[in-house]
C-alpha atoms as a PDB file:
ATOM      1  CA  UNK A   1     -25.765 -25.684 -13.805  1.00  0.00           C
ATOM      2  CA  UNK A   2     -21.946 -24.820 -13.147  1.00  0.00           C
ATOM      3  CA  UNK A   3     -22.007 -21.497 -14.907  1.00  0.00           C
ATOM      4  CA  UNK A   4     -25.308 -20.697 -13.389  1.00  0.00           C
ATOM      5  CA  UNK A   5     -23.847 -21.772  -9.842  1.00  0.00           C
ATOM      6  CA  UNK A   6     -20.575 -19.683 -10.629  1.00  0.00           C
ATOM      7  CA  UNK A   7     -22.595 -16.742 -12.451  1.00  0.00           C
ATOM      8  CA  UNK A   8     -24.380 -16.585  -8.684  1.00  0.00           C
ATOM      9  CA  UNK A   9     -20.836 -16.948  -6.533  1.00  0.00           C
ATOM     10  CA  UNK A  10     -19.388 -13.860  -9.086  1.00  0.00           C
ATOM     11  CA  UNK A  11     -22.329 -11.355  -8.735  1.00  0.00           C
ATOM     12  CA  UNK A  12     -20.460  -8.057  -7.718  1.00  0.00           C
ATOM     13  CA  UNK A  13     -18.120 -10.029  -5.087  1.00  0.00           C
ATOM     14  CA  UNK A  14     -14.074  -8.857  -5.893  1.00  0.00           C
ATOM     15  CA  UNK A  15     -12.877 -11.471  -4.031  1.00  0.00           C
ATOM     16  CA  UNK A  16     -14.627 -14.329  -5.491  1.00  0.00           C
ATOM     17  CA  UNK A  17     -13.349 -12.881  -8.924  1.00  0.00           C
ATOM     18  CA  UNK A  18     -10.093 -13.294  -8.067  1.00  0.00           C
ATOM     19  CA  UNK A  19     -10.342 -16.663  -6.199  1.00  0.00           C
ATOM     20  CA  UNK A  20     -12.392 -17.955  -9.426  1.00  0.00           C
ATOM     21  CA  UNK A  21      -9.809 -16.588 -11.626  1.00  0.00           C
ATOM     22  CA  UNK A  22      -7.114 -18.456  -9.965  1.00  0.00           C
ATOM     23  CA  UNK A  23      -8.913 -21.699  -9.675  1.00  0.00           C
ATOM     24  CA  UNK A  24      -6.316 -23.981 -12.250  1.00  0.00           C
ATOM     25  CA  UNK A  25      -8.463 -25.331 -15.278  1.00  0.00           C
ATOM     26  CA  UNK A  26     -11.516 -22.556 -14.727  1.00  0.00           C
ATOM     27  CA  UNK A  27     -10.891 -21.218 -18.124  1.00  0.00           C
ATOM     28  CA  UNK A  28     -11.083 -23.819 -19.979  1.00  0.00           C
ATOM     29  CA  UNK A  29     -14.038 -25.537 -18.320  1.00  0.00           C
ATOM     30  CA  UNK A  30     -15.779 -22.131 -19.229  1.00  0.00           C
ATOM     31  CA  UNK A  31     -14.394 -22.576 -22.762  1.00  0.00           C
ATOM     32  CA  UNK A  32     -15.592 -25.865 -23.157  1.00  0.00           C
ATOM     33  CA  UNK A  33     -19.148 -24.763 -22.290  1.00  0.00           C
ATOM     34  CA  UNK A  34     -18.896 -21.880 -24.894  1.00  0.00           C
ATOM     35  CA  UNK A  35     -19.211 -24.669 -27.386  1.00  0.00           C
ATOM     36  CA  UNK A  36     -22.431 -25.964 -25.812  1.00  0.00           C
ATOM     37  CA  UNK A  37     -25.198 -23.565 -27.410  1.00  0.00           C
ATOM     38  CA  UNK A  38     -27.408 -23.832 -24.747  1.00  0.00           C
ATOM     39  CA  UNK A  39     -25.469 -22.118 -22.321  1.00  0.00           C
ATOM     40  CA  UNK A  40     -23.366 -20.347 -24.728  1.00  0.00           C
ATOM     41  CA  UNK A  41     -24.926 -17.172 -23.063  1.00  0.00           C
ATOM     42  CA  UNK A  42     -23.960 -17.956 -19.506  1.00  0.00           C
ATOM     43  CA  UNK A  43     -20.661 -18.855 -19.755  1.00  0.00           C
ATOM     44  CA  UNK A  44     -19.916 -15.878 -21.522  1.00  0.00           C
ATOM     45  CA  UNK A  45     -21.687 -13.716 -19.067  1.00  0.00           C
ATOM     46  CA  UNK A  46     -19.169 -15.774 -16.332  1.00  0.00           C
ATOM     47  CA  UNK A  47     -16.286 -14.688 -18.672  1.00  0.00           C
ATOM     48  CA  UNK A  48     -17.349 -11.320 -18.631  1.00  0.00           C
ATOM     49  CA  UNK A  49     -18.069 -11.069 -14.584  1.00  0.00           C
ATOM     50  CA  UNK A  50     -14.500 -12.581 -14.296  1.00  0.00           C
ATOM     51  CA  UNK A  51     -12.583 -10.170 -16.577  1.00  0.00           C
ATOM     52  CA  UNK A  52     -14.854  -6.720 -15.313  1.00  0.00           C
ATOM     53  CA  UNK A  53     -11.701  -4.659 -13.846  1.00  0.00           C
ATOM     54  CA  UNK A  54      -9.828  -7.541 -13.362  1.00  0.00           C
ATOM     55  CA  UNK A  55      -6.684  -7.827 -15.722  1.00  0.00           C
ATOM     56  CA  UNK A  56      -5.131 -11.167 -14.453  1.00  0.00           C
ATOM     57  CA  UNK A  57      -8.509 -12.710 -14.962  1.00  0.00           C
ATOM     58  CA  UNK A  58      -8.689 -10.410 -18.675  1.00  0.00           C
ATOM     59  CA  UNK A  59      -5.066 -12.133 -19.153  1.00  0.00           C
ATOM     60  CA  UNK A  60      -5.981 -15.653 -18.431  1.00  0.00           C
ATOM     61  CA  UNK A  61      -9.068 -15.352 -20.193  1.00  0.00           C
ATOM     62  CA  UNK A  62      -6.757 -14.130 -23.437  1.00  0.00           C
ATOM     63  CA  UNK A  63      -4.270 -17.217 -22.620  1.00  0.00           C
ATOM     64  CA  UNK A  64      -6.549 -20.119 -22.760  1.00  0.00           C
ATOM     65  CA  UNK A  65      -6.090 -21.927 -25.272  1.00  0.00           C
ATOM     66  CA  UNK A  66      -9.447 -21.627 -27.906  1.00  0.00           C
ATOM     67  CA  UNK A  67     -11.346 -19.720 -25.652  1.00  0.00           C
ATOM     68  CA  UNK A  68     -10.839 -16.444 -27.566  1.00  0.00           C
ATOM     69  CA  UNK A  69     -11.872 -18.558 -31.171  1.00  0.00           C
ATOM     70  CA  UNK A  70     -15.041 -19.689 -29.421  1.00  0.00           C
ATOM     71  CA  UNK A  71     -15.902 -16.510 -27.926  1.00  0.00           C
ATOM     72  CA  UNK A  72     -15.504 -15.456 -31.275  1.00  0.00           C
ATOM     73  CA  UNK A  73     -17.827 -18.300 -33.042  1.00  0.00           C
ATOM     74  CA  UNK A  74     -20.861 -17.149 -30.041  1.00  0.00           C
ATOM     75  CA  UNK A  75     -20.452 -13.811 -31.372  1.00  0.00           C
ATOM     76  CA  UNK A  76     -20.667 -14.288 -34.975  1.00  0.00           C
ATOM     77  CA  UNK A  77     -23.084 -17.429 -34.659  1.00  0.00           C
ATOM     78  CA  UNK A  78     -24.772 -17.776 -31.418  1.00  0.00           C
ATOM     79  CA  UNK A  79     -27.843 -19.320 -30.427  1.00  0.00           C
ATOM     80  CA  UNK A  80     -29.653 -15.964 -29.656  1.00  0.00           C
ATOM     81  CA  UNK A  81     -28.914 -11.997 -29.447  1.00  0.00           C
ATOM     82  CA  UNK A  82     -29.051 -12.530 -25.653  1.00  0.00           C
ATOM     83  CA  UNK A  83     -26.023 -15.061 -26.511  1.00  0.00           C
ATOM     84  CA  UNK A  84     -24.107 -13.140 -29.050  1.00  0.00           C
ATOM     85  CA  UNK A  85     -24.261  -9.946 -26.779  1.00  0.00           C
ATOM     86  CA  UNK A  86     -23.388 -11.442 -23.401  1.00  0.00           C
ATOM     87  CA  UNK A  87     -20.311 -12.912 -25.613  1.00  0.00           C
ATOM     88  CA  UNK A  88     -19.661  -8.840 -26.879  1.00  0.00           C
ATOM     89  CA  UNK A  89     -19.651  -7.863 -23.340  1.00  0.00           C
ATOM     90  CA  UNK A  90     -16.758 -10.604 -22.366  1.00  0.00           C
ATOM     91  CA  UNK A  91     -14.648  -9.614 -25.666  1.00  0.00           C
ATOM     92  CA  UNK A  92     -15.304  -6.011 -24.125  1.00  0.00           C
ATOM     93  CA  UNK A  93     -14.193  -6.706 -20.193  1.00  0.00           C
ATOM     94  CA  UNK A  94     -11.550  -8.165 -21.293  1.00  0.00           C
ATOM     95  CA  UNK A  95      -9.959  -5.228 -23.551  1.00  0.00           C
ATOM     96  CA  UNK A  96     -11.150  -2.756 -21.368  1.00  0.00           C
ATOM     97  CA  UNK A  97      -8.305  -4.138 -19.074  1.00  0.00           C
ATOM     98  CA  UNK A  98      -5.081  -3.331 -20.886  1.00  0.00           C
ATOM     99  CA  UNK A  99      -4.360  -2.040 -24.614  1.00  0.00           C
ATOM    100  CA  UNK A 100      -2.219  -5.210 -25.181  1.00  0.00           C
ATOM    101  CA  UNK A 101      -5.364  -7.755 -25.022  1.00  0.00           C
ATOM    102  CA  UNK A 102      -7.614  -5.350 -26.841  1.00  0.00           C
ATOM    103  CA  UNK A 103      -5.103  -5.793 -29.689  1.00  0.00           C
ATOM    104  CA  UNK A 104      -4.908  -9.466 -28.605  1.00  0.00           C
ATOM    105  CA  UNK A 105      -8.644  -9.864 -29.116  1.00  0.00           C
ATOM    106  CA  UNK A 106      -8.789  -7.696 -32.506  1.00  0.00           C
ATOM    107  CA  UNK A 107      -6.262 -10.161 -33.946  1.00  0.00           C
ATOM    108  CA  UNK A 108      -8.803 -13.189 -33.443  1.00  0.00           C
ATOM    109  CA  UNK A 109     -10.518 -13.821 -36.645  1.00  0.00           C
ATOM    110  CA  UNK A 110     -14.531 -13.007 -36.281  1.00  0.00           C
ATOM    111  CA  UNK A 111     -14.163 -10.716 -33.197  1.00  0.00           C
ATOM    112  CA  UNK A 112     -14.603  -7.607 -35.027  1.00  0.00           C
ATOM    113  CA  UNK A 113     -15.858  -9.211 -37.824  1.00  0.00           C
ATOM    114  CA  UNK A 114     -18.739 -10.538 -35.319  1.00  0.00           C
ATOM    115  CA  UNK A 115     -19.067  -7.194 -33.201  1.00  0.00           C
ATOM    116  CA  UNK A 116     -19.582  -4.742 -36.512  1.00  0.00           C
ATOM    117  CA  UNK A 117     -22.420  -7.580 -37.356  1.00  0.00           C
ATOM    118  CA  UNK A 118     -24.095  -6.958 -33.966  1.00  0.00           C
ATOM    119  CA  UNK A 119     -23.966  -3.114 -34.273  1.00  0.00           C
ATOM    120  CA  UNK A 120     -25.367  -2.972 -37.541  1.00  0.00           C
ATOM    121  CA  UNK A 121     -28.405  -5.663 -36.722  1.00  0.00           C
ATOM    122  CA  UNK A 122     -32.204  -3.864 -36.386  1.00  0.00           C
ATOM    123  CA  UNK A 123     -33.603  -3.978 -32.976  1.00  0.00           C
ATOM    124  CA  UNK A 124     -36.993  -6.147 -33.035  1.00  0.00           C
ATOM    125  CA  UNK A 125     -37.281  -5.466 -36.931  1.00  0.00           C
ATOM    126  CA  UNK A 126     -37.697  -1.772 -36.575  1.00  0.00           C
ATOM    127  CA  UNK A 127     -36.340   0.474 -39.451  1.00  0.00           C
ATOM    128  CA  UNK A 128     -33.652   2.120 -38.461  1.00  0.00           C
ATOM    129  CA  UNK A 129     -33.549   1.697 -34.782  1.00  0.00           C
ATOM    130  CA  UNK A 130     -30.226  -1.014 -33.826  1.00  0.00           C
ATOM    131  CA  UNK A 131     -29.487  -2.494 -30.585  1.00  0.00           C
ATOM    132  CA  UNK A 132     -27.817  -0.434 -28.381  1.00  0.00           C
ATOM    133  CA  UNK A 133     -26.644  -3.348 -26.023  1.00  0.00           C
ATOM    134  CA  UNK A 134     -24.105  -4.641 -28.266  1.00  0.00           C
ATOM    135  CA  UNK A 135     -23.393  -1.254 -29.624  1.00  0.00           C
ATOM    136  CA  UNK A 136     -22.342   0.346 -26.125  1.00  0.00           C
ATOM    137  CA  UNK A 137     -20.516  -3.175 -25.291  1.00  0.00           C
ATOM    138  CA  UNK A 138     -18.705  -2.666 -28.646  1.00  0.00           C
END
């Protein structure tokens, strides 16, 4: 219920972003859910409310220690496409922030790896047609 809870505090509020973000061991509470797969999808929708247009959250995010590796895992194994894309979008807040952690997050094994997957999955079995949420996250 703590992601939920936080996911709720976040919604489109700057300040509680930043007061979140500074919170000392947020990350890697968040990180520790990411290996939960039942709520694989919410913490990485908190991770991705947390680093939207906020670089010292994006940084902190890139500087806890295996969160990056499990983002990674949720995105190239996660329980659902709900999961794996909510995972996409945090990978994508995150480098949208600076240059230097979009190059941080390339260098994680399975990021790319895992986003490419994504883009090239069919939407709902459908020749042809591919999911455009992962696609514009990616």
């Amino acid at each position: 219920f703590g992601c939920l809870a936080l996911s709720y505090v976040l919604h489109c509020n700057p300040t509680s972003i930043r007061l979140v973000g500074e919170t000392p061991g947020i990350f890697e509470g968040i990180s520790l859910s990411l290996r939960e797969p039942g709520v694989q999808g919410l913490a990485s929708g908190v991770l991705s409310q947390l680093a939207f247009r906020n670089k010292d959250n994006g940084e902190r995010i890139c500087n806890t220690p295996f969160i990056l590796d499990h983002l990674a895992s949720v995105v190239l194994d996660g329980l659902s496409s709900d999961h794996q894309a909510a995972a996409t979008c945090a990978i994508s807040n995150c480098a949208a922030n600076s240059a230097e952690l979009a190059l941080k997050l390339l260098d994680v094994p399975g990021i790319l790896e895992g986003i490419l997957k994504l883009c090239s999955q069919q939407r709902g079995g459908e020749e042809g047609e591919r999911d455009a949420r992962t696609c514009v996250s990616a």
